[in-house]
C-alpha atoms as a PDB file:
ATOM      1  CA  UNK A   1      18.725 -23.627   2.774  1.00  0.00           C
ATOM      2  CA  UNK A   2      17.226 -22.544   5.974  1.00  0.00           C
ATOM      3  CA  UNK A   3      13.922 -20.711   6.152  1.00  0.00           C
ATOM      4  CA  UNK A   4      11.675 -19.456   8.714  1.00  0.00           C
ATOM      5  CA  UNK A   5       8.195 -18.343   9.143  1.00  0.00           C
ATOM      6  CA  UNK A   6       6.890 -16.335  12.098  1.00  0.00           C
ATOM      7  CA  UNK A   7       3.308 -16.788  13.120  1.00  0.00           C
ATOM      8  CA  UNK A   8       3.367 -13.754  15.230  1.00  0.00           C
ATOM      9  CA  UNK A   9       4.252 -11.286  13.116  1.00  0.00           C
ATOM     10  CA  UNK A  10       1.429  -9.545  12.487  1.00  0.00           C
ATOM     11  CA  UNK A  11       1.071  -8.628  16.263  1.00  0.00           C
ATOM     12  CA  UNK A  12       4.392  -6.349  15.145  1.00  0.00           C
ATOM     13  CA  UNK A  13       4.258  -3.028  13.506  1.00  0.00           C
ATOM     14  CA  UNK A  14       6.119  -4.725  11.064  1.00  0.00           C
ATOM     15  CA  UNK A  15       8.164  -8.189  10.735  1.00  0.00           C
ATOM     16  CA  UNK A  16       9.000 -10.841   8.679  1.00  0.00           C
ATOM     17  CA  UNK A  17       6.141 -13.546   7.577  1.00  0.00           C
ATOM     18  CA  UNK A  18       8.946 -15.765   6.079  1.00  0.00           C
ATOM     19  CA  UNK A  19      12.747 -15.262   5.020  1.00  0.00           C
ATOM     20  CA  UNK A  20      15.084 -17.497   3.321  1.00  0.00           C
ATOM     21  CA  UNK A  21      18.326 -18.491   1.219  1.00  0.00           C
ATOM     22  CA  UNK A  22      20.196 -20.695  -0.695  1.00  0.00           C
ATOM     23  CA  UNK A  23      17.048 -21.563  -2.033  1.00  0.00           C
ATOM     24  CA  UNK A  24      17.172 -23.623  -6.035  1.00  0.00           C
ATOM     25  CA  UNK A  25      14.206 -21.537  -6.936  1.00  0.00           C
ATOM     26  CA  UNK A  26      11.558 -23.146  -9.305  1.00  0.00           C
ATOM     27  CA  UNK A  27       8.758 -21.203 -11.699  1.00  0.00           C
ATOM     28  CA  UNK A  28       6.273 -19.191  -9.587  1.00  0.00           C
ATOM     29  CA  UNK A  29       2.977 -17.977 -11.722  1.00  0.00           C
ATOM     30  CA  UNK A  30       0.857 -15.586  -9.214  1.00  0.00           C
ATOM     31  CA  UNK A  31      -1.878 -14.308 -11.726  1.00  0.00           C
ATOM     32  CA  UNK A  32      -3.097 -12.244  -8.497  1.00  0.00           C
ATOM     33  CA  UNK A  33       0.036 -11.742  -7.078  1.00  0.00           C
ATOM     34  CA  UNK A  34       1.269 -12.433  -3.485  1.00  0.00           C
ATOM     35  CA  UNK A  35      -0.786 -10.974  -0.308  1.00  0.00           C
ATOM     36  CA  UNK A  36       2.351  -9.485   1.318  1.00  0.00           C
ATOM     37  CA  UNK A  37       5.080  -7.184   0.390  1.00  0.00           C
ATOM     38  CA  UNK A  38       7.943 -10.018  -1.231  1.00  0.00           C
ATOM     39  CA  UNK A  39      11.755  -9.088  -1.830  1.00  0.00           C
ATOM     40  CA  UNK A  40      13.431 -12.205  -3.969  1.00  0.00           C
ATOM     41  CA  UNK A  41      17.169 -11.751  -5.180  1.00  0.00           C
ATOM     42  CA  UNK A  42      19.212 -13.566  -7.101  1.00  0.00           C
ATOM     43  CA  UNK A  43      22.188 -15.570  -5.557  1.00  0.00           C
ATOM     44  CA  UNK A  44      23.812 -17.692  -8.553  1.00  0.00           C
ATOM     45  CA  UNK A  45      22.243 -18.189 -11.791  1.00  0.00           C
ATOM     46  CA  UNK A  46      19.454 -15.980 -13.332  1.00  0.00           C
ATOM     47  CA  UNK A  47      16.066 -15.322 -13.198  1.00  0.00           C
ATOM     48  CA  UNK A  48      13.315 -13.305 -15.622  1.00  0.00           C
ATOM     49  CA  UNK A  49      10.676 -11.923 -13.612  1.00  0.00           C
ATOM     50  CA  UNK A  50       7.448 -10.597 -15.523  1.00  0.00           C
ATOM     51  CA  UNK A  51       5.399  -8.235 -14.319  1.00  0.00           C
ATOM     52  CA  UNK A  52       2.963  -5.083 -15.344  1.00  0.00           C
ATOM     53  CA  UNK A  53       3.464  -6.149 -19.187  1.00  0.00           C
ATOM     54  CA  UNK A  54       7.787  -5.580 -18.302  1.00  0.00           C
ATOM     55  CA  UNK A  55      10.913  -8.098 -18.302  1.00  0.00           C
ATOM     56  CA  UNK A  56      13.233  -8.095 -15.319  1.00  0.00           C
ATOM     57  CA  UNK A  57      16.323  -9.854 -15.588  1.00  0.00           C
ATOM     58  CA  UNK A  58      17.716 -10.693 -12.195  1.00  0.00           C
ATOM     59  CA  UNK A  59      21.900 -11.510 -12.476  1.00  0.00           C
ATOM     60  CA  UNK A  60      23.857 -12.485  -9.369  1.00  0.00           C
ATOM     61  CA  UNK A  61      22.746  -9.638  -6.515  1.00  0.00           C
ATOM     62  CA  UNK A  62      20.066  -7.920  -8.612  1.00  0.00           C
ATOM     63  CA  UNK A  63      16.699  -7.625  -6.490  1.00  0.00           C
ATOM     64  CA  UNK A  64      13.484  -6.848  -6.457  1.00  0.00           C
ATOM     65  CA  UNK A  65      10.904  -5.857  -3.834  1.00  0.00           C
ATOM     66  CA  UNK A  66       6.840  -6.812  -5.342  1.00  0.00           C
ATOM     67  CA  UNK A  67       3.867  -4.880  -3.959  1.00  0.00           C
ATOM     68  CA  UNK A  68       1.433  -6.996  -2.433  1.00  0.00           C
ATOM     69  CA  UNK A  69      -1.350  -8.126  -5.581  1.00  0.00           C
ATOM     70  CA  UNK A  70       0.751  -7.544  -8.635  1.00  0.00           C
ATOM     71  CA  UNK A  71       0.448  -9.969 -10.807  1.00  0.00           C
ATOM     72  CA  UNK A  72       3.696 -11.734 -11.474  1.00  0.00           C
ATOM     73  CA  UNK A  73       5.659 -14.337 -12.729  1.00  0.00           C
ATOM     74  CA  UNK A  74       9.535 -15.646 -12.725  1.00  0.00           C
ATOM     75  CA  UNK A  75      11.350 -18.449 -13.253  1.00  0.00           C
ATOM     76  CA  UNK A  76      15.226 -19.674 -14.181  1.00  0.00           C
ATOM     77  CA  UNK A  77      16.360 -17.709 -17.304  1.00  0.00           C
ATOM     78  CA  UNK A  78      20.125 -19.021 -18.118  1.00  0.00           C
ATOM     79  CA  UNK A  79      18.986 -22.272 -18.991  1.00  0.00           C
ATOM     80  CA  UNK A  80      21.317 -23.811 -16.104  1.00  0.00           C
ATOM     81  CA  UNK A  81      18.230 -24.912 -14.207  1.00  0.00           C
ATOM     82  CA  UNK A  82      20.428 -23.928 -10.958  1.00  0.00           C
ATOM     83  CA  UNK A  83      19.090 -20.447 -10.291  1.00  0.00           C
ATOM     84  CA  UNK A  84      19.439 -19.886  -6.178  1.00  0.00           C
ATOM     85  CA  UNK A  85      17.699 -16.882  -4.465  1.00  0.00           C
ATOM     86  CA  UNK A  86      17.268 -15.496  -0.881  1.00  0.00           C
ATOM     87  CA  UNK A  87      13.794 -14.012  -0.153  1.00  0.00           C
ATOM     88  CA  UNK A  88      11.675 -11.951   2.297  1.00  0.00           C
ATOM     89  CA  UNK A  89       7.933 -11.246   2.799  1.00  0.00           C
ATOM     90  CA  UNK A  90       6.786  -8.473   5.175  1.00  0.00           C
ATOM     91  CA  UNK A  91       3.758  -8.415   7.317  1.00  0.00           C
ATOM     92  CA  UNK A  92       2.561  -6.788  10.994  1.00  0.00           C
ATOM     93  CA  UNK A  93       0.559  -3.934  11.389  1.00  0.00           C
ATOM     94  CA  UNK A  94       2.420  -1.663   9.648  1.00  0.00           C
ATOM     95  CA  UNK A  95       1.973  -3.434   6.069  1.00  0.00           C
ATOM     96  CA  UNK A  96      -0.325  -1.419   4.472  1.00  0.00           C
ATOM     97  CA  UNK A  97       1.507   1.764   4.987  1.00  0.00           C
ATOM     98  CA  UNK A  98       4.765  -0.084   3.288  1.00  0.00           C
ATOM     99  CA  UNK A  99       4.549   2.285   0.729  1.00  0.00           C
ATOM    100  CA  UNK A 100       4.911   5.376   2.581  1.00  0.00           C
ATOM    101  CA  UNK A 101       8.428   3.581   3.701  1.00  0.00           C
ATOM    102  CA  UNK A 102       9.767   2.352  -0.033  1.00  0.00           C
ATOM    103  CA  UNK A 103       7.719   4.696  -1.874  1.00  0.00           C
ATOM    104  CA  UNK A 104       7.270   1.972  -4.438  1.00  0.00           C
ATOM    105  CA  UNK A 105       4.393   1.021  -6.757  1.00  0.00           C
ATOM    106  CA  UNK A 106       3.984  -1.487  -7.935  1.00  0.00           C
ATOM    107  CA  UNK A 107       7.608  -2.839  -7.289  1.00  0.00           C
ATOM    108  CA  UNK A 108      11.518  -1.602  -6.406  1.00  0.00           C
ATOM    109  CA  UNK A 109      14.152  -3.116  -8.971  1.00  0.00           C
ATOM    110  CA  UNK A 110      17.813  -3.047  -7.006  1.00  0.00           C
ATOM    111  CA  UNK A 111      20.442  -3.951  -9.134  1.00  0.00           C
ATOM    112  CA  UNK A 112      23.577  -5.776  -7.827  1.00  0.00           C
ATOM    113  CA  UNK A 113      25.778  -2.645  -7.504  1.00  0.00           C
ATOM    114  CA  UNK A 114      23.343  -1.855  -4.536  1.00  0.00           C
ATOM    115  CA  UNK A 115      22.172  -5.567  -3.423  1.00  0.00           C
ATOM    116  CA  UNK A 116      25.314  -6.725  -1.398  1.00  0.00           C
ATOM    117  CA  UNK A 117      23.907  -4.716   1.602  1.00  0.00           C
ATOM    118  CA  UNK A 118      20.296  -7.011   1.622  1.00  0.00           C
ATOM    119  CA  UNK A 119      21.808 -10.144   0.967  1.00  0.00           C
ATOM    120  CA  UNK A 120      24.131  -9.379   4.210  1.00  0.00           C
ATOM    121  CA  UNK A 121      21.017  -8.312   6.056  1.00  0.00           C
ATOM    122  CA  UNK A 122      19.085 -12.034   5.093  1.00  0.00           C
ATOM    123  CA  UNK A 123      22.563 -14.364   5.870  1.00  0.00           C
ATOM    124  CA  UNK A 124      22.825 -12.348   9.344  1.00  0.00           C
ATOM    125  CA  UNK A 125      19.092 -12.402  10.210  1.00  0.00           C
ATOM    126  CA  UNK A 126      19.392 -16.379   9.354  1.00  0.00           C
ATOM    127  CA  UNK A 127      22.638 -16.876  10.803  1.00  0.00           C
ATOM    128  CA  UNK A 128      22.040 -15.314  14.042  1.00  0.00           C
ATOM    129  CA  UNK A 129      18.063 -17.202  14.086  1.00  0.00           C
ATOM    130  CA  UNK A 130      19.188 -20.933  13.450  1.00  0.00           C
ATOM    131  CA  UNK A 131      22.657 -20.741  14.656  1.00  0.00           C
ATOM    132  CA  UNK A 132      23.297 -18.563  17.368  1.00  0.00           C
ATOM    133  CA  UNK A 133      19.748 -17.981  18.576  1.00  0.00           C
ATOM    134  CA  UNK A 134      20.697 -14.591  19.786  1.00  0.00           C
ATOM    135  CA  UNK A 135      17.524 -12.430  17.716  1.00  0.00           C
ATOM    136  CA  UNK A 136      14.087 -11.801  19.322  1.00  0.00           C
ATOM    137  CA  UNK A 137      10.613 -10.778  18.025  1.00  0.00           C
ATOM    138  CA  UNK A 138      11.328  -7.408  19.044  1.00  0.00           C
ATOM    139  CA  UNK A 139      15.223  -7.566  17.170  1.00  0.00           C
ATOM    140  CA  UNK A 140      13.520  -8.802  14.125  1.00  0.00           C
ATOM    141  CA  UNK A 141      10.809  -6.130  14.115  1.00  0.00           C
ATOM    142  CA  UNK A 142      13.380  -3.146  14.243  1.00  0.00           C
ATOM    143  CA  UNK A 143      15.790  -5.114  11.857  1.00  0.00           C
ATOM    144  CA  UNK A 144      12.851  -5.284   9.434  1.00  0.00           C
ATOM    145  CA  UNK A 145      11.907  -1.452   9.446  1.00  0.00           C
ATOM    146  CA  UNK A 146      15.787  -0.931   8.830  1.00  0.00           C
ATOM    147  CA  UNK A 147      16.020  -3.368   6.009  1.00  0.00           C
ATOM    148  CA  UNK A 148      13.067  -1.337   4.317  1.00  0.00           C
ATOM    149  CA  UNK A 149      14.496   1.887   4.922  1.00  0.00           C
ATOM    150  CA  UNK A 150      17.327   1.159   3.524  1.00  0.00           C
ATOM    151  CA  UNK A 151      15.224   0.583   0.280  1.00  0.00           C
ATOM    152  CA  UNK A 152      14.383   4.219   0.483  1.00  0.00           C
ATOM    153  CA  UNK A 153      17.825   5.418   0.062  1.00  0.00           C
ATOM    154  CA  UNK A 154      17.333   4.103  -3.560  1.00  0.00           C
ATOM    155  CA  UNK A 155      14.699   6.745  -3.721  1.00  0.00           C
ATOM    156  CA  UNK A 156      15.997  10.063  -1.883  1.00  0.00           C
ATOM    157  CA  UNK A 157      19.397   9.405  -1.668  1.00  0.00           C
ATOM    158  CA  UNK A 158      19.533   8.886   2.144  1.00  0.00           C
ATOM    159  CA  UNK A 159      18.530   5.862   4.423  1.00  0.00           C
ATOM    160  CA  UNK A 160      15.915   6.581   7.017  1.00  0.00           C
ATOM    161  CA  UNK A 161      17.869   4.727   9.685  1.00  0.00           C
ATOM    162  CA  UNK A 162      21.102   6.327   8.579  1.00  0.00           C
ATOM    163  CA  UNK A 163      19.339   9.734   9.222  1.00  0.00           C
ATOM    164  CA  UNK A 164      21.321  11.603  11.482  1.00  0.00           C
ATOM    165  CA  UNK A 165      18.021  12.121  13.690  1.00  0.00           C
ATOM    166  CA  UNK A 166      16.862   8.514  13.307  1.00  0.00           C
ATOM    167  CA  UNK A 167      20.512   7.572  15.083  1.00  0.00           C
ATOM    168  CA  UNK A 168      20.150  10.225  17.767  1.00  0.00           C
ATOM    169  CA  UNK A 169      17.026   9.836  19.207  1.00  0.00           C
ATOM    170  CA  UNK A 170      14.514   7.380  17.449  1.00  0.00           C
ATOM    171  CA  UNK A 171      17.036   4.276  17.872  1.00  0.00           C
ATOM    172  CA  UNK A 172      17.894   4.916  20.991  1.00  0.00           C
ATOM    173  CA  UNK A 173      14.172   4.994  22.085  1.00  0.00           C
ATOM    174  CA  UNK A 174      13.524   2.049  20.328  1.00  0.00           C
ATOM    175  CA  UNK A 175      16.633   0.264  22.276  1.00  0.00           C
ATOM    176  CA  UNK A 176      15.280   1.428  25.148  1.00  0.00           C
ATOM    177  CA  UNK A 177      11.960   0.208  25.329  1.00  0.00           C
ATOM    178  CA  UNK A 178      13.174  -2.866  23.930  1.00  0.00           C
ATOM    179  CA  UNK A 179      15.562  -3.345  27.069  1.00  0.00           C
ATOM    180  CA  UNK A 180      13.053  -2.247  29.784  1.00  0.00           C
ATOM    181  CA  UNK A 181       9.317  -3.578  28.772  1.00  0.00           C
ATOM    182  CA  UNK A 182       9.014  -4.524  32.564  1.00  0.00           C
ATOM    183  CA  UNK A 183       9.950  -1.309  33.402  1.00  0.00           C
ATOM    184  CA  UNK A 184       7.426   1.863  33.735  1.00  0.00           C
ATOM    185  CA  UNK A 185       7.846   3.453  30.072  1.00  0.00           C
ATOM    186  CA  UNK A 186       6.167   6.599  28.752  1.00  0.00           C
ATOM    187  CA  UNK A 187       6.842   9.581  26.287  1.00  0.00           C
ATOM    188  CA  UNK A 188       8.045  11.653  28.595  1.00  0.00           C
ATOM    189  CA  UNK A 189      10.787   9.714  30.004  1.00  0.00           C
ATOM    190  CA  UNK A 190      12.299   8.558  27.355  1.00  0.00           C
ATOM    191  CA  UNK A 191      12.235  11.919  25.613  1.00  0.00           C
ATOM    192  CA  UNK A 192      13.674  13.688  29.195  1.00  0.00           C
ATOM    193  CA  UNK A 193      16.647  10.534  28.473  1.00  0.00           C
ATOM    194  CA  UNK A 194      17.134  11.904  25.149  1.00  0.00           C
ATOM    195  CA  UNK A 195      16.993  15.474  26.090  1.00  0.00           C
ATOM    196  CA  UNK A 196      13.888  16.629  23.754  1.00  0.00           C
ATOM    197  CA  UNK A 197      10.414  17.599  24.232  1.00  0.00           C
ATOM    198  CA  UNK A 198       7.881  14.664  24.206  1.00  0.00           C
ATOM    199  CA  UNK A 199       5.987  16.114  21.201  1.00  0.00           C
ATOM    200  CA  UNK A 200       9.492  15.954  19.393  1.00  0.00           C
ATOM    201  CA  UNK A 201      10.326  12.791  20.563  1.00  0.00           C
ATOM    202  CA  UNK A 202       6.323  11.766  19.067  1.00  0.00           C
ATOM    203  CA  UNK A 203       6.876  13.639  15.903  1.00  0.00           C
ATOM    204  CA  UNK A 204       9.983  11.596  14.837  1.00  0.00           C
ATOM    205  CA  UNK A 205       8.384   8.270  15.930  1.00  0.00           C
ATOM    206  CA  UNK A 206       5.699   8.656  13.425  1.00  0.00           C
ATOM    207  CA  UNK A 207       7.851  10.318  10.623  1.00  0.00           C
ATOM    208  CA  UNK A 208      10.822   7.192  10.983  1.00  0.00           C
ATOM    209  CA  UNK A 209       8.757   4.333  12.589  1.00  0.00           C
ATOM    210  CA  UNK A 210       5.058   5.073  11.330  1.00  0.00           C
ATOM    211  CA  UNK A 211       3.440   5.229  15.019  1.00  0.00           C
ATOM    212  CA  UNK A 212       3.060   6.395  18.078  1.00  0.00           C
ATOM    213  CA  UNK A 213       5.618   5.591  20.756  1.00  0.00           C
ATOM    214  CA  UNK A 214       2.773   4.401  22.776  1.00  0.00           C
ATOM    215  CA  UNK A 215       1.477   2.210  20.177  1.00  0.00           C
ATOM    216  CA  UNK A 216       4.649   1.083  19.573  1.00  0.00           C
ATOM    217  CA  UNK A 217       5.208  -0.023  23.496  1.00  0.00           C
ATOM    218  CA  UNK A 218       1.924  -1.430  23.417  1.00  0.00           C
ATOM    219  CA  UNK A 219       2.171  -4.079  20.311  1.00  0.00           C
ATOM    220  CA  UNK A 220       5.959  -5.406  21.447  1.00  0.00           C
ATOM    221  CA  UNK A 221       4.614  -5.911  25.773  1.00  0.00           C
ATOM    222  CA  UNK A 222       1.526  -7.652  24.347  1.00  0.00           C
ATOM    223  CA  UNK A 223       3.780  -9.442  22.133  1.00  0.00           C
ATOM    224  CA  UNK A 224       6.275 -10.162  24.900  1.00  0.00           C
ATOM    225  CA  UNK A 225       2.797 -11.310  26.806  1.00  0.00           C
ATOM    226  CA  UNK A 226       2.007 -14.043  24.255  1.00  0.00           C
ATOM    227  CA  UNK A 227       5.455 -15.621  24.849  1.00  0.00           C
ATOM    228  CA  UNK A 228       5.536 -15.337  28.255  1.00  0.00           C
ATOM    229  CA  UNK A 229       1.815 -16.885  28.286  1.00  0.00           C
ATOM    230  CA  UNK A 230       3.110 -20.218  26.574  1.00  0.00           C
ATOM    231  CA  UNK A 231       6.262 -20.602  27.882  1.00  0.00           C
ATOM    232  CA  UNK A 232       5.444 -20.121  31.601  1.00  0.00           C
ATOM    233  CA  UNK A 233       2.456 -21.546  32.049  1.00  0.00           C
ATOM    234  CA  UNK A 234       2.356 -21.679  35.773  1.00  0.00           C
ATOM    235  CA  UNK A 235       3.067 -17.888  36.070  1.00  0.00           C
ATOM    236  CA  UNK A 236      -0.498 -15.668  36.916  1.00  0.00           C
ATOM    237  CA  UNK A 237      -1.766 -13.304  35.113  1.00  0.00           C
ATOM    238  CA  UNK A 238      -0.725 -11.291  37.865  1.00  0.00           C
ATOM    239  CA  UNK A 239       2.904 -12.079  37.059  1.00  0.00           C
ATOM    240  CA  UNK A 240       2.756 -12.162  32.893  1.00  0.00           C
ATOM    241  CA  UNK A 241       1.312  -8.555  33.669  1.00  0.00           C
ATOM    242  CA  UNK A 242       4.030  -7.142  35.814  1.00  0.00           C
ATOM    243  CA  UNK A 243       6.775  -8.827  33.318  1.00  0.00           C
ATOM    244  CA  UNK A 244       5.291  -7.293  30.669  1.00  0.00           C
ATOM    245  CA  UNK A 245       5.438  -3.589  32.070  1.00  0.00           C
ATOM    246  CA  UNK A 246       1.424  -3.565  33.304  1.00  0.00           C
ATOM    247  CA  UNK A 247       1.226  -2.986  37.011  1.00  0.00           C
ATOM    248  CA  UNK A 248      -2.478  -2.948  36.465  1.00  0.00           C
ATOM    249  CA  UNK A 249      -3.308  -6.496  35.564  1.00  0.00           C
ATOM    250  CA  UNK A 250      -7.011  -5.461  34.468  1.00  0.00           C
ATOM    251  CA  UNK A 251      -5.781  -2.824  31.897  1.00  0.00           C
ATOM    252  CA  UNK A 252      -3.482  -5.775  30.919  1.00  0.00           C
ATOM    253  CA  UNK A 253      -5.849  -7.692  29.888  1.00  0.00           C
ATOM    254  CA  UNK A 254      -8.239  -5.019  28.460  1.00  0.00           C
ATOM    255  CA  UNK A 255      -4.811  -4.352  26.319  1.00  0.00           C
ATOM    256  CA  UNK A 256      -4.619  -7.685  25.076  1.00  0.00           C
ATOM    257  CA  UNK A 257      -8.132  -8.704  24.268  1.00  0.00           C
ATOM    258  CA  UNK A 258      -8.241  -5.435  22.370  1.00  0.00           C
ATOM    259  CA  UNK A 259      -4.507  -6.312  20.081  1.00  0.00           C
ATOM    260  CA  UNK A 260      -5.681 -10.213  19.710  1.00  0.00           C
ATOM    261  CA  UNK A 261      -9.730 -10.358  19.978  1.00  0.00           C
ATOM    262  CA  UNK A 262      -8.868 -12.815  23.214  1.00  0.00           C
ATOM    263  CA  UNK A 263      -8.340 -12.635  26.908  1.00  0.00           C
ATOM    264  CA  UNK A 264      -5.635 -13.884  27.672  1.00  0.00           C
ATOM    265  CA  UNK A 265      -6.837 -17.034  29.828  1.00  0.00           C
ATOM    266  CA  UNK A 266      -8.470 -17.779  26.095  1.00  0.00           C
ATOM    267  CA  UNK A 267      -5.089 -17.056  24.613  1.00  0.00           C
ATOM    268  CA  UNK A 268      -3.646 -20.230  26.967  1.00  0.00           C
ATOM    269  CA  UNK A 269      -6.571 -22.694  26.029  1.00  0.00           C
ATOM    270  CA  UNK A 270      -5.732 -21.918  22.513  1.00  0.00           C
ATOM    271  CA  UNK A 271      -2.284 -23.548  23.004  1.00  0.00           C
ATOM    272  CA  UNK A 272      -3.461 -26.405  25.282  1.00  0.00           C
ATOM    273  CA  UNK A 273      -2.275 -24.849  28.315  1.00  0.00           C
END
C-alpha cells in the first residue's frame, strides 16, 4: 500500500501532493471539503460517496475526481468492511485553473467502463517511484497534466494529450526542455526544432499546458535548482546556476527568490546545509 507525498509540488505548474493504492479505505467526513483537487477510485469492494445533496456508488473501477471545498463524505457501502481504493490529489501552480483542464464543477464521476486507463496511470506512477526509481519531478509534472487531460476526453470526446497537435509539437517541446535545462532554451529555438513560428509554438503552450513556455522553463530549472541546492552542497552558486540553464548567476538568483520568497543561500540554511 505504498503512498507518496511530494513537498515540492507546488513549485510545479502542476503535480501530485500525494498518490496512493491498495489502500483499505476507512469513513472520511470533510464538512468543508478537501483544499486540493482529489481523484479516489474504487479497487475491490464498494464505496457511497455523498456529496451536493447526491449518492455515488463507487463499484470496482468507478471514480471520481472532487473539486477542491465540496463538502463530502464516503465510506464502505457493501458491508464487507474491505473496500480498497487508489487515490490522487493535485497541487502546483496550475491548481486553480484545474477547471479549465476537466471542465468539472463541482466533481467528475468516471465509471469503470472508462477507469482501467487511471488506475494503470496510479500502479505505473507508483511502480516506477518506489521500485524502479526511474520518474523525476519534471516526469511527474507532465504525467500529471496528461492524467487530467485525459479526464477531459470524458467531456469533448477527445484527450488533450491525444490531440494530434499536442503530440506534434507541445510534447515534444516539453521533452525537450525537460532533457536540456542546462542548455540555452528559448521560444524560438524550440519552435525553429519543431518547424513553427514562435507565436504558434506560444499559442499551443497556453491552450494544452496553461502557460507560457517561458514560465514553464522557469518553474522546472528553479525546481531542478532546489534539488541540486540540497544534494550538492559543496557546488557554488556559480555552478547550481550554470546546471540549471542560468549563465547569469545574478538573474539566477533574482529567479529564485522571486518563485520561493528566498535566496537561495537562505534556501540551504533552511535544510541545515
Amino acid at each position: 500500500m505504498p503512498i507518496f507525498f511530494k513537498p515540492s509540488a507546488s513549485d510545479f505548474s502542476l503535480s501530485a501532493d500525494s498518490i496512493g493504492n491498495r489502500w483499505l479505505q476507512e469513513p472520511v467526513v470533510r464538512p468543508n471539503g478537501f483544499p486540493l483537487y482529489h481523484w479516489i477510485q474504487t479497487e475491490r469492494g464498494e464505496g457511497l460517496l455523498t456529496l451536493e445533496g447526491q449518492e455515488l456508488l463507487l463499484k470496482p473501477g468507478d471514480g471520481v475526481l472532487i473539486a477542491p471545498h465540496v463538502p463530502h463524505e464516503y465510506r464502505e457501502n457493501d458491508g464487507s468492511g474491505m473496500w480498497f481504493t487508489s487515490f490522487l490529489t493535485f497541487d502546483g501552480k496550475l491548481s486553480d485553473d484545474l477547471y479549465k483542464i476537466c471542465a468539472v464543477s463541482p466533481y467528475l464521476f468516471v465509471p469503470a467502463s472508462e477507469g482501467a486507463w487511471f488506475q494503470e496511470w496510479i500502479d505505473r506512477i507508483i511502480d516506477s517511484h518506489f521500485l524502479k526509481n526511474d520518474i523525476d519531478d519534471a516526469a511527474l509534472s507532465v504525467g500529471c497534466f496528461e492524467f487530467l487531460t485525459r479526464l477531459s476526453q470524458l467531456r469533448t470526446g477527445l484527450s488533450r494529450t491525444e490531440h494530434p497537435l499536442y503530440l506534434q509539437y507541445v510534447r515534444p517541446a516539453m521533452q525537450e526542455i525537460e532533457s536540456h535545462l542546462s542548455d540555452p532554451l528559448n521560444v524560438d529555438d524550440l519552435a525553429e526544432q519543431l518547424h513553427i513560428t514562435p507565436q504558434y509554438l506560444t499559442r499551443l503552450f497556453q491552450r494544452f499546458v496553461g502557460s507560457s513556455v517561458r514560465s514553464y522553463i522557469s518553474v522546472l530549472r528553479i525546481s531542478r535548482a532546489k534539488e541540486l541546492l540540497i544534494s550538492r552542497p559543496y557546488t557554488t552558486l556559480d555552478g547550481i546556476a550554470a546546471l540549471c540553464g542560468y549563465r547569469d548567476v545574478s538573474y539566477f538568483i533574482s529567479v529564485f527568490r522571486q518563485q520561493t520568497g528566498t535566496t537561495p543561500k537562505q534556501f540551504r540554511k533552511l535544510y541545515g546545509i
